[in-house]
N, C-alpha and C. Protein backbone atom coordinates (compact mmCIF):
# COMPACT_ATOMS: atom_id res chain seq x y z
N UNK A 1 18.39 -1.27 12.92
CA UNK A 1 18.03 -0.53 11.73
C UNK A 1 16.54 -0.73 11.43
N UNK A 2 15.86 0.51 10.94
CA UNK A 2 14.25 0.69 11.15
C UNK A 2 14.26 0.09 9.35
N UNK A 3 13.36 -1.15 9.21
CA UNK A 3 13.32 -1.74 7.60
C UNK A 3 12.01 -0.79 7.22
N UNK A 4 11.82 -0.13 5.70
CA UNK A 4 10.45 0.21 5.68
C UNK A 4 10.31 -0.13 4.48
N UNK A 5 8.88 -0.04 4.34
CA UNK A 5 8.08 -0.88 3.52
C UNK A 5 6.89 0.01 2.74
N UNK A 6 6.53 0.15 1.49
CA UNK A 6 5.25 0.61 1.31
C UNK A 6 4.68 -0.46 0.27
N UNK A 7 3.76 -0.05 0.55
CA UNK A 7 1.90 -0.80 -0.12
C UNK A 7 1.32 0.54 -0.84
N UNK A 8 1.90 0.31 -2.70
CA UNK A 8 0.95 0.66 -3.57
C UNK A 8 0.03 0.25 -3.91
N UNK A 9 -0.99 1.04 -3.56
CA UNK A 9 -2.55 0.54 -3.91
C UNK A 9 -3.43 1.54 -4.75
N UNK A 10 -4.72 1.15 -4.69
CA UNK A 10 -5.42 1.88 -5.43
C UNK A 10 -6.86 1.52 -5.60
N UNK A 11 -8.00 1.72 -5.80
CA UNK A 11 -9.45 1.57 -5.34
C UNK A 11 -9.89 0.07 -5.90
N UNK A 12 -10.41 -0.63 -5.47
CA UNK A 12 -10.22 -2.38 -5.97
C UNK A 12 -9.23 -3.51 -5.59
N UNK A 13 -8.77 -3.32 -4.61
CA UNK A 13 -7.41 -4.01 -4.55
C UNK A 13 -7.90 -5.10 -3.85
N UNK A 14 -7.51 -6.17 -3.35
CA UNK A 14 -7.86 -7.45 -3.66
C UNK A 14 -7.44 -7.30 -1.89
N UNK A 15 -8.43 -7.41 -0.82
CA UNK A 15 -8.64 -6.63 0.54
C UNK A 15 -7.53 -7.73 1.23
N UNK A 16 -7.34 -9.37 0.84
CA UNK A 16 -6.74 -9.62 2.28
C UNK A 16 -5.34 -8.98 1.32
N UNK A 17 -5.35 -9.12 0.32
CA UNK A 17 -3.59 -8.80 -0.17
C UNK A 17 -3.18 -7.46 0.38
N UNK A 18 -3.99 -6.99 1.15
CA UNK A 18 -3.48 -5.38 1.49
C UNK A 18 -2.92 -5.83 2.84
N UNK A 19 -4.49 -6.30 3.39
CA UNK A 19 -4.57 -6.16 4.91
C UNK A 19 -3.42 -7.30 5.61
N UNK A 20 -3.31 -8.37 5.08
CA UNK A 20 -2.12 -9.54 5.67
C UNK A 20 -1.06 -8.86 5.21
N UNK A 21 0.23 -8.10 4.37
CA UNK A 21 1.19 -7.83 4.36
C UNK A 21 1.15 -7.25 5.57
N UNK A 22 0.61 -5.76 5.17
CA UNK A 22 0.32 -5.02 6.09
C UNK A 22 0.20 -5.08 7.72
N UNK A 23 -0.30 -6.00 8.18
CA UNK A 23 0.00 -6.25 9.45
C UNK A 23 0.89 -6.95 9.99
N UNK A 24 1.09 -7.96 9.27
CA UNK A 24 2.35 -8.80 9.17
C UNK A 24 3.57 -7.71 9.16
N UNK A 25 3.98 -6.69 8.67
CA UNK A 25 4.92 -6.47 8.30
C UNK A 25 4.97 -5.55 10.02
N UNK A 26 3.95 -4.89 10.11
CA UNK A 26 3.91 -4.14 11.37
C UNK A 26 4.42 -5.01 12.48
N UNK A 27 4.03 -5.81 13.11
CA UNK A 27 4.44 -6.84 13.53
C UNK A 27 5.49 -7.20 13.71
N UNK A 28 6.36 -7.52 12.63
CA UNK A 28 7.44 -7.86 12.52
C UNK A 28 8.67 -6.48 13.01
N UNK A 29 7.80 -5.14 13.18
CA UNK A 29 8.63 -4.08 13.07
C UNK A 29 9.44 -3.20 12.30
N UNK A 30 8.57 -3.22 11.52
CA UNK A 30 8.36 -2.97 9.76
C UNK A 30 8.02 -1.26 10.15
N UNK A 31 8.69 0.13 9.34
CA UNK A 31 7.98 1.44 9.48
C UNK A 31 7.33 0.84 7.91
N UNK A 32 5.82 1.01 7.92
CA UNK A 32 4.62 1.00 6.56
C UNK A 32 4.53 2.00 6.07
N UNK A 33 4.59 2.58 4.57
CA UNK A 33 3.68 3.62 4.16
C UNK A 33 2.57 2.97 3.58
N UNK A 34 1.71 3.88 3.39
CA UNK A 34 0.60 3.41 1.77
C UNK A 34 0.33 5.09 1.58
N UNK A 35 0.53 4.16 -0.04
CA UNK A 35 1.23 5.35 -0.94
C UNK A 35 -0.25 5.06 -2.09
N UNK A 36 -1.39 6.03 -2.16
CA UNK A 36 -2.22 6.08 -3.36
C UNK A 36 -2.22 7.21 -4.01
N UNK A 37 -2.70 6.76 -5.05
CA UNK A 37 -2.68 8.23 -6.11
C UNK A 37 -3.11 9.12 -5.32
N UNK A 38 -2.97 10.79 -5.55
CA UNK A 38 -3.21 11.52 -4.74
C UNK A 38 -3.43 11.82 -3.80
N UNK A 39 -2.73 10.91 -2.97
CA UNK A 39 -2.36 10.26 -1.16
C UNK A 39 -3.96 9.97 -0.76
N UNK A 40 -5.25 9.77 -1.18
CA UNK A 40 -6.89 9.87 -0.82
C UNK A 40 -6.88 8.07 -0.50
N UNK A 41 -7.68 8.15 1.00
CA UNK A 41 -8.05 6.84 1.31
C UNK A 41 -8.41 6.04 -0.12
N UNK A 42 -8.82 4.76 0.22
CA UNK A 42 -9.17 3.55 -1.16
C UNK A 42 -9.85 2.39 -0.49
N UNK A 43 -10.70 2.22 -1.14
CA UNK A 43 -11.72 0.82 -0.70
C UNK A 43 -10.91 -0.14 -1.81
N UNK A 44 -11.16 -1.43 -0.51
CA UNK A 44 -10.74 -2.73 -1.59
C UNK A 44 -12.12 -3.54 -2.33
N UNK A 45 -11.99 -4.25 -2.72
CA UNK A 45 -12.92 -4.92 -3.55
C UNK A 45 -14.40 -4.81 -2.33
N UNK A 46 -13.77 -5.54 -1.21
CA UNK A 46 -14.89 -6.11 -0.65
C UNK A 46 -15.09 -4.57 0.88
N UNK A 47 -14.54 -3.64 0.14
CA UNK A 47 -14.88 -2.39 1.49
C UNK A 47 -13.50 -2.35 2.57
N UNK A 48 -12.71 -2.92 2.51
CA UNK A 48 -11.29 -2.90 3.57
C UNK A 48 -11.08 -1.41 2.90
N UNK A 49 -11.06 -0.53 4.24
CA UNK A 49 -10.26 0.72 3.41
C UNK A 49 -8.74 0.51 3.72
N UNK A 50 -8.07 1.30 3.12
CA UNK A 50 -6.46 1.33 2.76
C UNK A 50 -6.29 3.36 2.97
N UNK A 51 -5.85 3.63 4.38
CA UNK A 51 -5.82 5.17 4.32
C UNK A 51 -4.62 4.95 4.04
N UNK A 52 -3.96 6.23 3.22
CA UNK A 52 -2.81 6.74 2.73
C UNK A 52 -2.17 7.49 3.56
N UNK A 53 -0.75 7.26 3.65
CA UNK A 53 0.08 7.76 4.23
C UNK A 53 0.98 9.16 3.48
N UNK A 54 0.74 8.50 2.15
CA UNK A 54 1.71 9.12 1.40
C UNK A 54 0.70 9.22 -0.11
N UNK A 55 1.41 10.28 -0.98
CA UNK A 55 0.74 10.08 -2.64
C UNK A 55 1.62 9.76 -3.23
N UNK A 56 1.59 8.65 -4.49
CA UNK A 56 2.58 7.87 -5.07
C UNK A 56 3.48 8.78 -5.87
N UNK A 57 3.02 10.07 -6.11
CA UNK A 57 4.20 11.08 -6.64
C UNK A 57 5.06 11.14 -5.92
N UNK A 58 5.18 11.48 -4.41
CA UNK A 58 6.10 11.54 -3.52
C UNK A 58 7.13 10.28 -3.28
N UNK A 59 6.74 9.36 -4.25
CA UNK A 59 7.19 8.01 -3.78
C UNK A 59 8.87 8.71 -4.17
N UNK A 60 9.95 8.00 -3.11
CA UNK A 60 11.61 8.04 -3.57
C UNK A 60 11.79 6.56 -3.74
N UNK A 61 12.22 5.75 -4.55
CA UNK A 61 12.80 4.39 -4.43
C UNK A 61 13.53 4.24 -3.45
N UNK A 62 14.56 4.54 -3.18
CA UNK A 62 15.87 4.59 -2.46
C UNK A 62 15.50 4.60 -0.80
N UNK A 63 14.22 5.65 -0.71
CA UNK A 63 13.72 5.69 1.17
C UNK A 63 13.12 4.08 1.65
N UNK A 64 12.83 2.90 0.65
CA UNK A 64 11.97 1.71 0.69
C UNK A 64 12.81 0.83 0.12
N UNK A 65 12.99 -0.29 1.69
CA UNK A 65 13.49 -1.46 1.22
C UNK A 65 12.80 -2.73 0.87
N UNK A 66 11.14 -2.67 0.93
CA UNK A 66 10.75 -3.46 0.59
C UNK A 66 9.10 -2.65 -0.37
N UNK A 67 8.56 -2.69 -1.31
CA UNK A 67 7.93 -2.44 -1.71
C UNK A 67 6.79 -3.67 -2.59
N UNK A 68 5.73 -3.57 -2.33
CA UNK A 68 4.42 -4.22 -2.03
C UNK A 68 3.36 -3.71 -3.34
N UNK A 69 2.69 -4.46 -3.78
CA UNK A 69 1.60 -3.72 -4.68
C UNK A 69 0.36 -5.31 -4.88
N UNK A 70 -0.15 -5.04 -4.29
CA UNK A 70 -1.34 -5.83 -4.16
C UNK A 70 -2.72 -5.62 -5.46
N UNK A 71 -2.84 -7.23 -5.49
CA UNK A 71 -3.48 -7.34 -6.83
C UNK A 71 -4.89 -7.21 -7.01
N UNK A 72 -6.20 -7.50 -7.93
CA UNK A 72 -7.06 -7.38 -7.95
C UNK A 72 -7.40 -6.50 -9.44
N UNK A 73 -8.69 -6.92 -9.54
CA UNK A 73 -9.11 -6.31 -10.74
C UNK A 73 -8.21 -4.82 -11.49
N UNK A 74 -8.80 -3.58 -10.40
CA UNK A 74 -8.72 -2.41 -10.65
C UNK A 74 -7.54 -2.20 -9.90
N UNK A 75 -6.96 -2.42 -8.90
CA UNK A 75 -5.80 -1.83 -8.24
C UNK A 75 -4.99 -1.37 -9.08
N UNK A 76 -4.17 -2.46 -9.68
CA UNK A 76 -3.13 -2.19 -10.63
C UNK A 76 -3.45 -0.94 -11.51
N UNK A 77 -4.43 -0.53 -12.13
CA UNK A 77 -4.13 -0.23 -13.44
C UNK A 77 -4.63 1.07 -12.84
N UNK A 78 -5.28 1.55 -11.52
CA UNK A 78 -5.19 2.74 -11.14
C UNK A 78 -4.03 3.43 -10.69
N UNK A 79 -3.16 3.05 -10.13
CA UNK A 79 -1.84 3.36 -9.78
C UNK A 79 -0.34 4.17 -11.01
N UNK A 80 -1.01 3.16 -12.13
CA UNK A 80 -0.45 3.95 -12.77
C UNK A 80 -0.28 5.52 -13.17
């Protein structure tokens, strides 16, 4: 069974908290989305971009068994 996973983010996000799930999870054999507002790439604090797979409108709960949201100043409160 294929486990999947997304990473809500958003411009500021705190770069290793993106980038270590994120590969880690690949790795492990994880299907990833990243899901940002209006599905548009996102720089983290320190320039890690985060391209989007998906836009967080499209998000379904139910398609994601593990869901991710990485911290930092601005991340959070853009996502909303």
């Amino acid at each position: 069974m294929l486990i999947k996973a997304v990473i809500i983010t958003g411009p500021g996000f705190q770069d290793e908290e993106y980038v270590y799930p994120y590969y880690r999870l690949l790795e492990a054999g994880f299907a990833v989305e990243v899901a940002t507002k209006d599905g548009l790439e996102v720089f983290g604090k320190y320039g890690v971009p985060a391209r989007a797979t998906m836009n967080t409108a499209d998000l379904v709960a139910d398609k994601f068994d593990l869901v991710i949201l990485p911290g930092g100043f601005e991340a959070p409160d853009r996502v909303r």
